[in-house]
PDB file of N, CA and C in Angstrom:
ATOM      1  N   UNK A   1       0.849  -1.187   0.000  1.00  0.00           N
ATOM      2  CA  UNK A   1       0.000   0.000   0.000  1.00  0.00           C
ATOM      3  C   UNK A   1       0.887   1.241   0.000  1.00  0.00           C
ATOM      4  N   UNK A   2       0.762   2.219  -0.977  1.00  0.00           N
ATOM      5  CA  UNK A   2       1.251   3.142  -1.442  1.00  0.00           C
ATOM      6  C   UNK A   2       0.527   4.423  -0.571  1.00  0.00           C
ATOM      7  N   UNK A   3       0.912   4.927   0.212  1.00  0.00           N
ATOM      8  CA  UNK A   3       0.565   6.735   1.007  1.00  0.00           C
ATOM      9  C   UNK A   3       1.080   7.613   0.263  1.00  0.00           C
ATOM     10  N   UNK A   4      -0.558   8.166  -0.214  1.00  0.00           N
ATOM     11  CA  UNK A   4       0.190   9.537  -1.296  1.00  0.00           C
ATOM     12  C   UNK A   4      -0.374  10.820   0.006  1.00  0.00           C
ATOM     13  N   UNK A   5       1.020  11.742   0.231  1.00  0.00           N
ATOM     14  CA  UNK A   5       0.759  13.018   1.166  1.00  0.00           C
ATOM     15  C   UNK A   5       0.377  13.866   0.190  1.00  0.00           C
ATOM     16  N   UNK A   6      -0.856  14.335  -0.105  1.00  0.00           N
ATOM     17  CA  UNK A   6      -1.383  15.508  -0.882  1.00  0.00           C
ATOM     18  C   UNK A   6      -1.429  16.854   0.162  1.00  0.00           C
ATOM     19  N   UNK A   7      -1.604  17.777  -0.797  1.00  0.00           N
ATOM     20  CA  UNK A   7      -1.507  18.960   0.289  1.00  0.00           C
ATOM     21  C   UNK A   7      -3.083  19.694   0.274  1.00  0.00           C
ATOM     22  N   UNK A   8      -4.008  20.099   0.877  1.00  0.00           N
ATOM     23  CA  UNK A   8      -4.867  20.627   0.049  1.00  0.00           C
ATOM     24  C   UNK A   8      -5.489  21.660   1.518  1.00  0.00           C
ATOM     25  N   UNK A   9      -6.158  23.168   0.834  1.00  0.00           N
ATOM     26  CA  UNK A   9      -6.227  23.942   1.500  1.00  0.00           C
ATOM     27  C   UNK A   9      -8.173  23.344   2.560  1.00  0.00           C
ATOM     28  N   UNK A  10      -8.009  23.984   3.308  1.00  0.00           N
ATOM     29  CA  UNK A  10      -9.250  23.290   4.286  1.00  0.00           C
ATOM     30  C   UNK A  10     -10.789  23.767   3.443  1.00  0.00           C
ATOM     31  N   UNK A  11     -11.268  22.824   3.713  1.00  0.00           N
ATOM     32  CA  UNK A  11     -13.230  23.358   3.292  1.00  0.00           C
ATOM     33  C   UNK A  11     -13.805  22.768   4.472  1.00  0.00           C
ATOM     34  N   UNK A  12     -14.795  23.572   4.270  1.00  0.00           N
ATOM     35  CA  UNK A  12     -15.830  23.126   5.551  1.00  0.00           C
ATOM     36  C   UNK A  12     -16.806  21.621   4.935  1.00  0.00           C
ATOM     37  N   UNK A  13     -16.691  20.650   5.754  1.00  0.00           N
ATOM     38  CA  UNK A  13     -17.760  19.634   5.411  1.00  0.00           C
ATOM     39  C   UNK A  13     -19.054  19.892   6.333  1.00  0.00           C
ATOM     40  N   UNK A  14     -19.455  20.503   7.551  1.00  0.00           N
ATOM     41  CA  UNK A  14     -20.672  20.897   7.907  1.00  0.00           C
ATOM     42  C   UNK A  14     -20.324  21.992   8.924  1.00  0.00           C
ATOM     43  N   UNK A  15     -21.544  22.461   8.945  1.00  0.00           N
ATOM     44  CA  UNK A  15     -21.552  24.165   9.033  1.00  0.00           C
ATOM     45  C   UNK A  15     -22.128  24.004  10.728  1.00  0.00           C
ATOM     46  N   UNK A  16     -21.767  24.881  11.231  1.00  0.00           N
ATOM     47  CA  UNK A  16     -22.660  24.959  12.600  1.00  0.00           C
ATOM     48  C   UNK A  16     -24.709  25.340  12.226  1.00  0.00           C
ATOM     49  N   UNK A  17     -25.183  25.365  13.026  1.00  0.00           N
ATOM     50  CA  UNK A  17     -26.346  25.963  13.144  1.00  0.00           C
ATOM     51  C   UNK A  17     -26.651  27.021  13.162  1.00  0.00           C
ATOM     52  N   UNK A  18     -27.653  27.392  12.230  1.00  0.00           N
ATOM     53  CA  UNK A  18     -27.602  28.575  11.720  1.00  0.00           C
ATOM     54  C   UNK A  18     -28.577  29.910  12.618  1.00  0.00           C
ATOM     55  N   UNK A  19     -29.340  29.367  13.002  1.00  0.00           N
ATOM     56  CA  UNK A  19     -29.997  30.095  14.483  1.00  0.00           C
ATOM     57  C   UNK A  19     -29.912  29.103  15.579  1.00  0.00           C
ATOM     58  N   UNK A  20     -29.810  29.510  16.479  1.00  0.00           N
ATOM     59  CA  UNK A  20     -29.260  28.885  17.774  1.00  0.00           C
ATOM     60  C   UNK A  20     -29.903  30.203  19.301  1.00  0.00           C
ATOM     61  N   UNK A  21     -30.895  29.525  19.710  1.00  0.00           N
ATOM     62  CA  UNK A  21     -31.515  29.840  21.293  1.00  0.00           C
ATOM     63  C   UNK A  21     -30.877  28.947  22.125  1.00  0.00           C
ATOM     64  N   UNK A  22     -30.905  29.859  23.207  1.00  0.00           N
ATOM     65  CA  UNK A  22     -30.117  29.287  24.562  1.00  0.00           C
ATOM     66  C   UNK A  22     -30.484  30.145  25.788  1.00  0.00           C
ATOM     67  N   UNK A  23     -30.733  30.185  27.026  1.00  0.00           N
ATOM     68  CA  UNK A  23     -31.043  31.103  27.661  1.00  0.00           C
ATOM     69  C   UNK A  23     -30.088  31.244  28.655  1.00  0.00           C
ATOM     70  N   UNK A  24     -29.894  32.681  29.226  1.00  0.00           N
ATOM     71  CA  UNK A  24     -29.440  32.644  30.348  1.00  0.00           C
ATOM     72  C   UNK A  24     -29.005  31.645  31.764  1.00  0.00           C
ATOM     73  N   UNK A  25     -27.321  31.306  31.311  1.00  0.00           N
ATOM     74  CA  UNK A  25     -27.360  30.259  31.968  1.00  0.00           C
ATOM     75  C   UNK A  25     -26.963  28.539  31.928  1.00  0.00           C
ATOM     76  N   UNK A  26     -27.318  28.743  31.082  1.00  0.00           N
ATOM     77  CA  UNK A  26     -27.047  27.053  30.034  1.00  0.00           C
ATOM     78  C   UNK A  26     -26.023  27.193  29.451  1.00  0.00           C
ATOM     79  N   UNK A  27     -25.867  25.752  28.881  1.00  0.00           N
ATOM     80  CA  UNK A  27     -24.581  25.925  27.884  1.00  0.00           C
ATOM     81  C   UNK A  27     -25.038  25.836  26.457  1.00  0.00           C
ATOM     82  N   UNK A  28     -24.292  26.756  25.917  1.00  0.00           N
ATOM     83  CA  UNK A  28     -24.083  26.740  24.230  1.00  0.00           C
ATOM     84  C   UNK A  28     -22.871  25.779  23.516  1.00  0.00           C
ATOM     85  N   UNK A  29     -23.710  24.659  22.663  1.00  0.00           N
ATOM     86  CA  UNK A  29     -23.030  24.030  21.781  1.00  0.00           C
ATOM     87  C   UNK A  29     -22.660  24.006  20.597  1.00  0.00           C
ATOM     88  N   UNK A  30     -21.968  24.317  19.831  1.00  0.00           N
ATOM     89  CA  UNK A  30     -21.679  24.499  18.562  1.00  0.00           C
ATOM     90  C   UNK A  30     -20.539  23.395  17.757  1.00  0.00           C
ATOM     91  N   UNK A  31     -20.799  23.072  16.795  1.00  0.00           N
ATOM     92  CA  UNK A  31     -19.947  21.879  16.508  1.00  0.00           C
ATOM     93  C   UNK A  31     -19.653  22.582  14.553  1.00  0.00           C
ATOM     94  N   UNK A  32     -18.440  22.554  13.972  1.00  0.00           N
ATOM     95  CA  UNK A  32     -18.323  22.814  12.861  1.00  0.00           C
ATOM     96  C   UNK A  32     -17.252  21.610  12.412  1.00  0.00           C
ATOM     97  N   UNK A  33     -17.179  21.131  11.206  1.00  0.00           N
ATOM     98  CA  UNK A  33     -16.370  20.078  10.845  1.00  0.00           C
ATOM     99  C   UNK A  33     -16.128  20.818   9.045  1.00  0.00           C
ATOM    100  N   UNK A  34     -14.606  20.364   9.521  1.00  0.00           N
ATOM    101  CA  UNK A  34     -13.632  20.632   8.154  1.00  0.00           C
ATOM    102  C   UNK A  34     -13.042  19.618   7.399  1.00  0.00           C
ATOM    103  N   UNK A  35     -12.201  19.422   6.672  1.00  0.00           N
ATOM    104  CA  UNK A  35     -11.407  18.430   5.784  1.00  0.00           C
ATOM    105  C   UNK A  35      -9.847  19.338   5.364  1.00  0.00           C
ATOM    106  N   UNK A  36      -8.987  18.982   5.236  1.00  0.00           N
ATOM    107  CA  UNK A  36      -7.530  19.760   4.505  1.00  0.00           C
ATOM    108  C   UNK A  36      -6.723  18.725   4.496  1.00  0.00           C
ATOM    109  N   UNK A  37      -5.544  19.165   4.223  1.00  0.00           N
ATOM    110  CA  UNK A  37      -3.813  18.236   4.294  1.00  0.00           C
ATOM    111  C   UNK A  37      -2.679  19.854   4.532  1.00  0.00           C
ATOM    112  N   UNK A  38      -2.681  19.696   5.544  1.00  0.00           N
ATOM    113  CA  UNK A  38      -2.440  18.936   6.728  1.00  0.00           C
ATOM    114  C   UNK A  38      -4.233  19.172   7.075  1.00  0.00           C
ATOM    115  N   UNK A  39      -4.148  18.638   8.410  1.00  0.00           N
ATOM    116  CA  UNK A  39      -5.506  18.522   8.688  1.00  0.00           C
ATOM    117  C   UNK A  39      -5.752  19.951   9.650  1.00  0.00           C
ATOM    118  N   UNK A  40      -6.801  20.650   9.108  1.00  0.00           N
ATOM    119  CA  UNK A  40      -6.964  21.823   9.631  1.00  0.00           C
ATOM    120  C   UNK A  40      -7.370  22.114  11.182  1.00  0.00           C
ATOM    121  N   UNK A  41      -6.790  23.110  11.838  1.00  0.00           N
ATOM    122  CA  UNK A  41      -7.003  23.509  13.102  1.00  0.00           C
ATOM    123  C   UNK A  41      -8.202  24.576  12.734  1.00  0.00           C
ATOM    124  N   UNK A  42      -9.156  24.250  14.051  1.00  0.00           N
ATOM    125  CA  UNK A  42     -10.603  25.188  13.750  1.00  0.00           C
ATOM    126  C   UNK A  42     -10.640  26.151  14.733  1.00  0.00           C
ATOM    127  N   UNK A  43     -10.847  27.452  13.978  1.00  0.00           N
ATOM    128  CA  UNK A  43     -11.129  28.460  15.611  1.00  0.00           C
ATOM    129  C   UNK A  43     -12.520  28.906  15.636  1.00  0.00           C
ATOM    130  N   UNK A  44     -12.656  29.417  16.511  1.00  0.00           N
ATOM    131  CA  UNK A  44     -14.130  30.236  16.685  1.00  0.00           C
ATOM    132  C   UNK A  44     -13.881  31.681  16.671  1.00  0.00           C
ATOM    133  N   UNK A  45     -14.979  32.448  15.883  1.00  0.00           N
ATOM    134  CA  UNK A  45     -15.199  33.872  16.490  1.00  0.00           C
ATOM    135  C   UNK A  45     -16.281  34.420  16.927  1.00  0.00           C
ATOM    136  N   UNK A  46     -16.146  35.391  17.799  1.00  0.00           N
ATOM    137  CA  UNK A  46     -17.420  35.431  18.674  1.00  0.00           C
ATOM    138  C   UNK A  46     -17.502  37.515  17.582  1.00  0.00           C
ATOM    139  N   UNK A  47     -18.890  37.622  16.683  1.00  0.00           N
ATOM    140  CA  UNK A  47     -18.854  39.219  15.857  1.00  0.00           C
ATOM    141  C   UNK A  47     -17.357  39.468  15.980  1.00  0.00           C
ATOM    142  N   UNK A  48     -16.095  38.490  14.829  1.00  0.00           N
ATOM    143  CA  UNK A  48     -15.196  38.566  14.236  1.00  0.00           C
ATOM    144  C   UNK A  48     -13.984  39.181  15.755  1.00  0.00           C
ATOM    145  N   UNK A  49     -14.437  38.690  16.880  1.00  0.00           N
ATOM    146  CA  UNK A  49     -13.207  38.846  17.949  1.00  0.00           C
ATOM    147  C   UNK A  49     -12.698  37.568  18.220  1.00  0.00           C
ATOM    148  N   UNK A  50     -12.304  37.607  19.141  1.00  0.00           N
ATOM    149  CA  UNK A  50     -11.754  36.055  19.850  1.00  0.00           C
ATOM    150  C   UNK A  50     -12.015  35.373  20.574  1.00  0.00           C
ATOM    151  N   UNK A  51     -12.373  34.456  20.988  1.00  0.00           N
ATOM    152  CA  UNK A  51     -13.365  33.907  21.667  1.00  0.00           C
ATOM    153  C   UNK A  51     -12.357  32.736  22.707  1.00  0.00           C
ATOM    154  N   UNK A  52     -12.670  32.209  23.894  1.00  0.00           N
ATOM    155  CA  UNK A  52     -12.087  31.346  24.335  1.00  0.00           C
ATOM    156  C   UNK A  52     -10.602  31.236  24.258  1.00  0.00           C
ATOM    157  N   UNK A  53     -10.086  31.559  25.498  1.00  0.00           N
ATOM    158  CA  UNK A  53      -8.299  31.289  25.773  1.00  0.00           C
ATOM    159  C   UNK A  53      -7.843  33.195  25.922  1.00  0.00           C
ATOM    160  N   UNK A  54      -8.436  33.917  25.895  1.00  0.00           N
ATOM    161  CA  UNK A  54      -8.335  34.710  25.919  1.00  0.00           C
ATOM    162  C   UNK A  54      -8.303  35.529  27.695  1.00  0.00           C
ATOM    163  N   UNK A  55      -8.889  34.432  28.502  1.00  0.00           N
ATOM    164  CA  UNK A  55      -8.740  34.833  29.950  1.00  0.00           C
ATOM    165  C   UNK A  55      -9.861  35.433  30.533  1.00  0.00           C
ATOM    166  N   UNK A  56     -10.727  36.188  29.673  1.00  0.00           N
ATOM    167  CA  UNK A  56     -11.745  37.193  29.803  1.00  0.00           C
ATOM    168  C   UNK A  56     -13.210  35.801  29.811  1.00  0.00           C
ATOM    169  N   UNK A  57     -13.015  34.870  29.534  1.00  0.00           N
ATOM    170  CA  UNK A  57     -14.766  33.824  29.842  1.00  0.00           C
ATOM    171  C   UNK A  57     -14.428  33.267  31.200  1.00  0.00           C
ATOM    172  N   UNK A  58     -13.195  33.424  32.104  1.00  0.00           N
ATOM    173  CA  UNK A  58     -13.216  32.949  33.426  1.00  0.00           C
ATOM    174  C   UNK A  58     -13.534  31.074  33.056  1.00  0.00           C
ATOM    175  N   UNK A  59     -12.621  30.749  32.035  1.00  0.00           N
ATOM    176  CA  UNK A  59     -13.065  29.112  31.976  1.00  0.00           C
ATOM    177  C   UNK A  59     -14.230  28.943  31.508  1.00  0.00           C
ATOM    178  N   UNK A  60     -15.234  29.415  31.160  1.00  0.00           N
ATOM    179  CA  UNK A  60     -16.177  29.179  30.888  1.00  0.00           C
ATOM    180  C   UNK A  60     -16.502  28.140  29.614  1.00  0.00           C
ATOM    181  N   UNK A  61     -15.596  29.061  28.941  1.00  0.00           N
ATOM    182  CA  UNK A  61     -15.182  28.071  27.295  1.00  0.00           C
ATOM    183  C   UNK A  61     -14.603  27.367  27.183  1.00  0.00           C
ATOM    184  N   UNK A  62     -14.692  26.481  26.371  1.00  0.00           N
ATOM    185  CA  UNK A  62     -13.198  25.359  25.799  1.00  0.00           C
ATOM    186  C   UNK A  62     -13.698  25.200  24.040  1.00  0.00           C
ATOM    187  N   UNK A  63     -12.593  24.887  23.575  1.00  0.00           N
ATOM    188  CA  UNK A  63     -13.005  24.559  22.468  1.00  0.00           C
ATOM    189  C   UNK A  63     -12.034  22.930  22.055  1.00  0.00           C
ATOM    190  N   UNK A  64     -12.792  21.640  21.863  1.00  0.00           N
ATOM    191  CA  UNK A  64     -12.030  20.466  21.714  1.00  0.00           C
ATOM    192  C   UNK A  64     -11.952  20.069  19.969  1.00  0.00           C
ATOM    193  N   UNK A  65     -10.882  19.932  19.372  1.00  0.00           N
ATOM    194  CA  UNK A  65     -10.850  19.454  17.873  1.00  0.00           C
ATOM    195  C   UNK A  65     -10.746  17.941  18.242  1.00  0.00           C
ATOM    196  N   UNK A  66     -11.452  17.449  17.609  1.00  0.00           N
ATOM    197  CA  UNK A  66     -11.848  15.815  17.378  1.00  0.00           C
ATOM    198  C   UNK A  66     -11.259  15.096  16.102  1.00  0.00           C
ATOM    199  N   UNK A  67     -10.513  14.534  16.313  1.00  0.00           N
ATOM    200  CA  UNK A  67      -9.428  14.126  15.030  1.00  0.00           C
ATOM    201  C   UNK A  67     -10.332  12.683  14.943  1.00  0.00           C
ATOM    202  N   UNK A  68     -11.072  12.693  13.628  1.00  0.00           N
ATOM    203  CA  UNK A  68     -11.404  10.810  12.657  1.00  0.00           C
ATOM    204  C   UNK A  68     -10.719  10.297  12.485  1.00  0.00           C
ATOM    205  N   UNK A  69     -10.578   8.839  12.976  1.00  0.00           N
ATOM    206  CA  UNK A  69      -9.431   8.027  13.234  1.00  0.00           C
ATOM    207  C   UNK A  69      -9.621   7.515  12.013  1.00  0.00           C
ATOM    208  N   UNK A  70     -10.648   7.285  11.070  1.00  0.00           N
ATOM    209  CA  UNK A  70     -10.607   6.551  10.103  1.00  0.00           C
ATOM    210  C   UNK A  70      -9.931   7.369   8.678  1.00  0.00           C
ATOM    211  N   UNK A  71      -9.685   8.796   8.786  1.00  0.00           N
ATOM    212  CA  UNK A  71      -9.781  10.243   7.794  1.00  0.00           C
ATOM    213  C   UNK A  71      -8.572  11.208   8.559  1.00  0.00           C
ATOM    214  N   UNK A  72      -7.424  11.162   8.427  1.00  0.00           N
ATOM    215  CA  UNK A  72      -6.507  11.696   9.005  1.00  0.00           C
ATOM    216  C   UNK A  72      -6.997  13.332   8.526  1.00  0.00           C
ATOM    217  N   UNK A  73      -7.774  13.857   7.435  1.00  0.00           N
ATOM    218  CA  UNK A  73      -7.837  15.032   6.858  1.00  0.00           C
ATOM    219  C   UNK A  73      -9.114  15.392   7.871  1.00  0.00           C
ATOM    220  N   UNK A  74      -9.748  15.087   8.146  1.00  0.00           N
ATOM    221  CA  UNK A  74     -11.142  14.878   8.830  1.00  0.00           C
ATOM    222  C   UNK A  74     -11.472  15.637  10.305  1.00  0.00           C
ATOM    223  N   UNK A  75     -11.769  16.955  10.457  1.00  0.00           N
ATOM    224  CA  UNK A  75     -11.542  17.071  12.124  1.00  0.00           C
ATOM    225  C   UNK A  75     -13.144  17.735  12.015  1.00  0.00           C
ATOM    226  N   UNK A  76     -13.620  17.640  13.343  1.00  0.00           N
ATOM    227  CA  UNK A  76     -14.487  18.571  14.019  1.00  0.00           C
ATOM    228  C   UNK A  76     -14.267  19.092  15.292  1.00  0.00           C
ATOM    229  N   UNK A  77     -14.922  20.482  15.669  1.00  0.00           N
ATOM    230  CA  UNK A  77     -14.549  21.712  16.484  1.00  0.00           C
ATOM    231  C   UNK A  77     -15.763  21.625  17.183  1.00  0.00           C
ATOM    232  N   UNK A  78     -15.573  21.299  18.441  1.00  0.00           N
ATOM    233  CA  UNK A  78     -16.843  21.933  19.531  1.00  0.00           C
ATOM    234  C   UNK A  78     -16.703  22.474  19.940  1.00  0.00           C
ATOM    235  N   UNK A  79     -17.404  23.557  19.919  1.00  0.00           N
ATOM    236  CA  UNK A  79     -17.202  25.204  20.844  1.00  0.00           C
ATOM    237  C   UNK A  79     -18.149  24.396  22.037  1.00  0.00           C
ATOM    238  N   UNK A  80     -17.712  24.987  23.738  1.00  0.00           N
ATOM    239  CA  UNK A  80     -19.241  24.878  24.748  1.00  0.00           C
ATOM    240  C   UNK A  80     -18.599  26.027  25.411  1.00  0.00           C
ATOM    241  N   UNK A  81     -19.545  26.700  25.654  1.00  0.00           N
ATOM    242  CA  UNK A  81     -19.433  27.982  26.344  1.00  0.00           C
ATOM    243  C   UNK A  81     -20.873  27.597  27.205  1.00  0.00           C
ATOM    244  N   UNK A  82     -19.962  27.080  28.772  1.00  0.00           N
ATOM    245  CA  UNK A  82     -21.380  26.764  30.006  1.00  0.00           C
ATOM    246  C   UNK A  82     -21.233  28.754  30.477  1.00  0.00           C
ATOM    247  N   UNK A  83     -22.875  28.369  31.045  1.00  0.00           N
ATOM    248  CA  UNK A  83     -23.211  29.284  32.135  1.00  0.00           C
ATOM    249  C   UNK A  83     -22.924  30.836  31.090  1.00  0.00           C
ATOM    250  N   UNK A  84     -23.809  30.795  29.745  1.00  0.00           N
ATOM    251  CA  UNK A  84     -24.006  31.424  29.091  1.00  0.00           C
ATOM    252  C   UNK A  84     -24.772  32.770  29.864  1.00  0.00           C
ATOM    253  N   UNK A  85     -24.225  33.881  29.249  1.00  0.00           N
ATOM    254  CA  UNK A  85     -24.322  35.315  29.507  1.00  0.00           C
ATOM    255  C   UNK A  85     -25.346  36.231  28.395  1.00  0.00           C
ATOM    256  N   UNK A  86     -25.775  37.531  28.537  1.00  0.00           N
ATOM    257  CA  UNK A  86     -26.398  38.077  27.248  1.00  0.00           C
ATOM    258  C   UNK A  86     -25.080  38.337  26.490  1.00  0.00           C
ATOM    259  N   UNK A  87     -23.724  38.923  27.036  1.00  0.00           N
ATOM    260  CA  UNK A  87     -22.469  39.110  25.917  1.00  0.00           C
ATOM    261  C   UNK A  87     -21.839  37.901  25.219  1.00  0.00           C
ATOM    262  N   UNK A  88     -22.456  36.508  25.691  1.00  0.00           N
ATOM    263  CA  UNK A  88     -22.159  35.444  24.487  1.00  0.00           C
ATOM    264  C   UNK A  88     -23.514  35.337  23.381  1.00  0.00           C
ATOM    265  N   UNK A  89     -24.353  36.392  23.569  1.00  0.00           N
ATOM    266  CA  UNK A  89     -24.832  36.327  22.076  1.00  0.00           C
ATOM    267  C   UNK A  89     -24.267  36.717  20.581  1.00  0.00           C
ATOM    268  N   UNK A  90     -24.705  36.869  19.726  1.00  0.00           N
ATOM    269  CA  UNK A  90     -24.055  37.187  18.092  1.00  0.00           C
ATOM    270  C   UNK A  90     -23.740  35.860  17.006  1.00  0.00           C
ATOM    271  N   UNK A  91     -22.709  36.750  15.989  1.00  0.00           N
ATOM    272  CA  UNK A  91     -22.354  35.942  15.313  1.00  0.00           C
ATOM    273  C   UNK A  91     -21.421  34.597  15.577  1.00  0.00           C
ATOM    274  N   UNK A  92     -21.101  33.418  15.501  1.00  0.00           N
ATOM    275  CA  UNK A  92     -20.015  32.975  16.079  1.00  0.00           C
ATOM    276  C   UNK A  92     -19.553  31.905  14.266  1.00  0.00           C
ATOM    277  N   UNK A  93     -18.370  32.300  14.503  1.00  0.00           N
ATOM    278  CA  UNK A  93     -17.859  32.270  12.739  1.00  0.00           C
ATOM    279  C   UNK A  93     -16.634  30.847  13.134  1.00  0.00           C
ATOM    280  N   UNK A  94     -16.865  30.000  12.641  1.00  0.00           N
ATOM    281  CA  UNK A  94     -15.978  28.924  12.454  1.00  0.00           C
ATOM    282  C   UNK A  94     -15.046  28.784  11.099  1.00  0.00           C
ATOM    283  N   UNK A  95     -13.857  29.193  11.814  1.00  0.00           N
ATOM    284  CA  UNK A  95     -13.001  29.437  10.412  1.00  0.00           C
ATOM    285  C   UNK A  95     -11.822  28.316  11.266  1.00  0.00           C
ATOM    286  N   UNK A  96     -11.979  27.979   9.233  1.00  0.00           N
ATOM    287  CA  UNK A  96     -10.905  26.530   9.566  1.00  0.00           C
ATOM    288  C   UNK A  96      -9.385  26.402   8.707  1.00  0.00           C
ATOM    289  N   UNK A  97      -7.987  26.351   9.082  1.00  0.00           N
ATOM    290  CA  UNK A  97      -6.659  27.041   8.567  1.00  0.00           C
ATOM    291  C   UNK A  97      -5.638  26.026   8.796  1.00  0.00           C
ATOM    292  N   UNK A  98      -5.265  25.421   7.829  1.00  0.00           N
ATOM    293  CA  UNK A  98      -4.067  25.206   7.816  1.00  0.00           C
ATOM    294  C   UNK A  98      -2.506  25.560   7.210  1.00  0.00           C
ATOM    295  N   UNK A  99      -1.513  25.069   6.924  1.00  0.00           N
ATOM    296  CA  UNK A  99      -0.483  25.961   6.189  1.00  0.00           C
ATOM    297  C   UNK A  99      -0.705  26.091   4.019  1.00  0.00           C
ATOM    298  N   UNK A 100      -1.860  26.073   3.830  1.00  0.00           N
ATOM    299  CA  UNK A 100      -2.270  25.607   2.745  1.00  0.00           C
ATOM    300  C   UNK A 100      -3.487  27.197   2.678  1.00  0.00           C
ATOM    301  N   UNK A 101      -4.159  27.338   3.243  1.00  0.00           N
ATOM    302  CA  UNK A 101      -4.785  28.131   3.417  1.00  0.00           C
ATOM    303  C   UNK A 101      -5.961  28.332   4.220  1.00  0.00           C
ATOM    304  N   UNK A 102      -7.059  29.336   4.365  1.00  0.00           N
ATOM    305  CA  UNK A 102      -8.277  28.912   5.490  1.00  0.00           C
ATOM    306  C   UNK A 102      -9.312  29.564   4.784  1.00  0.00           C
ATOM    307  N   UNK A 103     -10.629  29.141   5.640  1.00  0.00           N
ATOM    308  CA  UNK A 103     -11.694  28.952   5.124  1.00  0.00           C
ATOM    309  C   UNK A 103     -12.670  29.395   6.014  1.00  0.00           C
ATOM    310  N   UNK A 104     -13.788  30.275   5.898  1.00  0.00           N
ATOM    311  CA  UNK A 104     -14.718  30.313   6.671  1.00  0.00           C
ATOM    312  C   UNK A 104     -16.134  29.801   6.835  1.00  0.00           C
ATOM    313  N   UNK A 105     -16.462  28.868   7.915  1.00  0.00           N
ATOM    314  CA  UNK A 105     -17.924  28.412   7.113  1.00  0.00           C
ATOM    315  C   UNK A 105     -19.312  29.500   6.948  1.00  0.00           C
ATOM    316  N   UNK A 106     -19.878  29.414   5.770  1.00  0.00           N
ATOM    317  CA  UNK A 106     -20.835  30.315   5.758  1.00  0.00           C
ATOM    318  C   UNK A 106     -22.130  29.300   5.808  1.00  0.00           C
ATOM    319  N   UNK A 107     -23.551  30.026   6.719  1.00  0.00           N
ATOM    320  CA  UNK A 107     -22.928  31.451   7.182  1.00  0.00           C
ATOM    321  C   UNK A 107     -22.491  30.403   8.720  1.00  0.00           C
ATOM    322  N   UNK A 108     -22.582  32.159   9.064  1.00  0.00           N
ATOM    323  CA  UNK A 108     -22.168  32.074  10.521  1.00  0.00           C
ATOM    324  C   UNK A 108     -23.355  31.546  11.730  1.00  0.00           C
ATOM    325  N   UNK A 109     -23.139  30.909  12.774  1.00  0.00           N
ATOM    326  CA  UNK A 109     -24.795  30.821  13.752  1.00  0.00           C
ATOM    327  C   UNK A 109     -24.823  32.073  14.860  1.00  0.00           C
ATOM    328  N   UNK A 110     -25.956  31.813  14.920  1.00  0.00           N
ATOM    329  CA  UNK A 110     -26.521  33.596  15.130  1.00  0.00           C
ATOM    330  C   UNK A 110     -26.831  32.586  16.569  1.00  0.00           C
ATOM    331  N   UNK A 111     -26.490  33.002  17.690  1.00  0.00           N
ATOM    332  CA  UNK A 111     -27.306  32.942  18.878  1.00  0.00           C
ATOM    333  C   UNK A 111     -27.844  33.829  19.767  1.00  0.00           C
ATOM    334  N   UNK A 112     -28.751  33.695  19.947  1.00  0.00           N
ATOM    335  CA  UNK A 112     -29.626  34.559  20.547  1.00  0.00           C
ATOM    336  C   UNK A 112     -29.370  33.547  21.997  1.00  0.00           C
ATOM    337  N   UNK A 113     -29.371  34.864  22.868  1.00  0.00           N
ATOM    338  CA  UNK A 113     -29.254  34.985  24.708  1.00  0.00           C
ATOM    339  C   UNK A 113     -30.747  34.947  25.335  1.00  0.00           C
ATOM    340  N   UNK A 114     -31.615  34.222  25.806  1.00  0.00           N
ATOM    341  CA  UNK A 114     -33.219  35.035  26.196  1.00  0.00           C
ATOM    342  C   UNK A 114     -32.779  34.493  27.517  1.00  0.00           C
ATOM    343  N   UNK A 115     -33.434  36.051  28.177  1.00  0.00           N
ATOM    344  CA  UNK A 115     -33.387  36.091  29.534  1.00  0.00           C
ATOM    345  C   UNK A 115     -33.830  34.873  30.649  1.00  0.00           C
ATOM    346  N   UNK A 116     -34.439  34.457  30.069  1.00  0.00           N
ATOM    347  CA  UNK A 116     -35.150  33.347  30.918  1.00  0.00           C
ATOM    348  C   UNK A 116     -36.020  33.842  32.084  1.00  0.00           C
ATOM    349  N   UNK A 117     -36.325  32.888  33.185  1.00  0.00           N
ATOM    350  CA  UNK A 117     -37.625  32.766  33.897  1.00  0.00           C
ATOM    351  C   UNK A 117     -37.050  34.396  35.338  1.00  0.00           C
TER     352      UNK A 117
END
């Protein structure tokens, strides 16, 4: 068996959700999945800032890339942001980059914050 290393820039294979409710409090899930060579690292943006690792969510966030054992090109990105706030509402943009080039998935999921009870 012959391994051919191709190089190829990342695309999105599924998009997050495109409206997304959550209320005050809960956690927000978001999941986006890519494909590339090398295999692309996924970030999040929270209205085109930075989201998570930044010090400012107090832990709140994590974001885990999930490598397919069967698809070395193959990853998906779970954003969870527990104990959701009204300032984790907006756009949240999953852009996916490797040394080949990056990609943003369109569109973006819109979450809406409701106050709750």
């Amino acid at each position: 068996q012959i391994l051919i290393f191709f190089k190829a820039k990342p695309t999105i294979v599924s998009t997050p959700e495109r409206q997304v409710q959550v209320n005050v409090g809960e956690t927000l899930v978001l999941r986006c999945t890519a494909r590339g060579a090398p295999a692309p690292y996924i970030n999040w943006r929270l209205n085109w800032g930075h989201i998570c690792g930044d010090g400012s969510d107090n832990g709140r966030c994590s974001i885990a890339q999930n490598f397919d054992n069967n698809d070395p090109t193959l990853v998906t990105c779970i954003l969870t942001v527990r104990n959701v706030n009204r300032n984790d509402a907006g756009a949240y943009s999953c852009e996916a980059l490797n040394n080949q080039g990056f990609i943003f998935a369109i569109p973006d999921a819109i979450v809406n914050v409701n106050a709750g009870m």
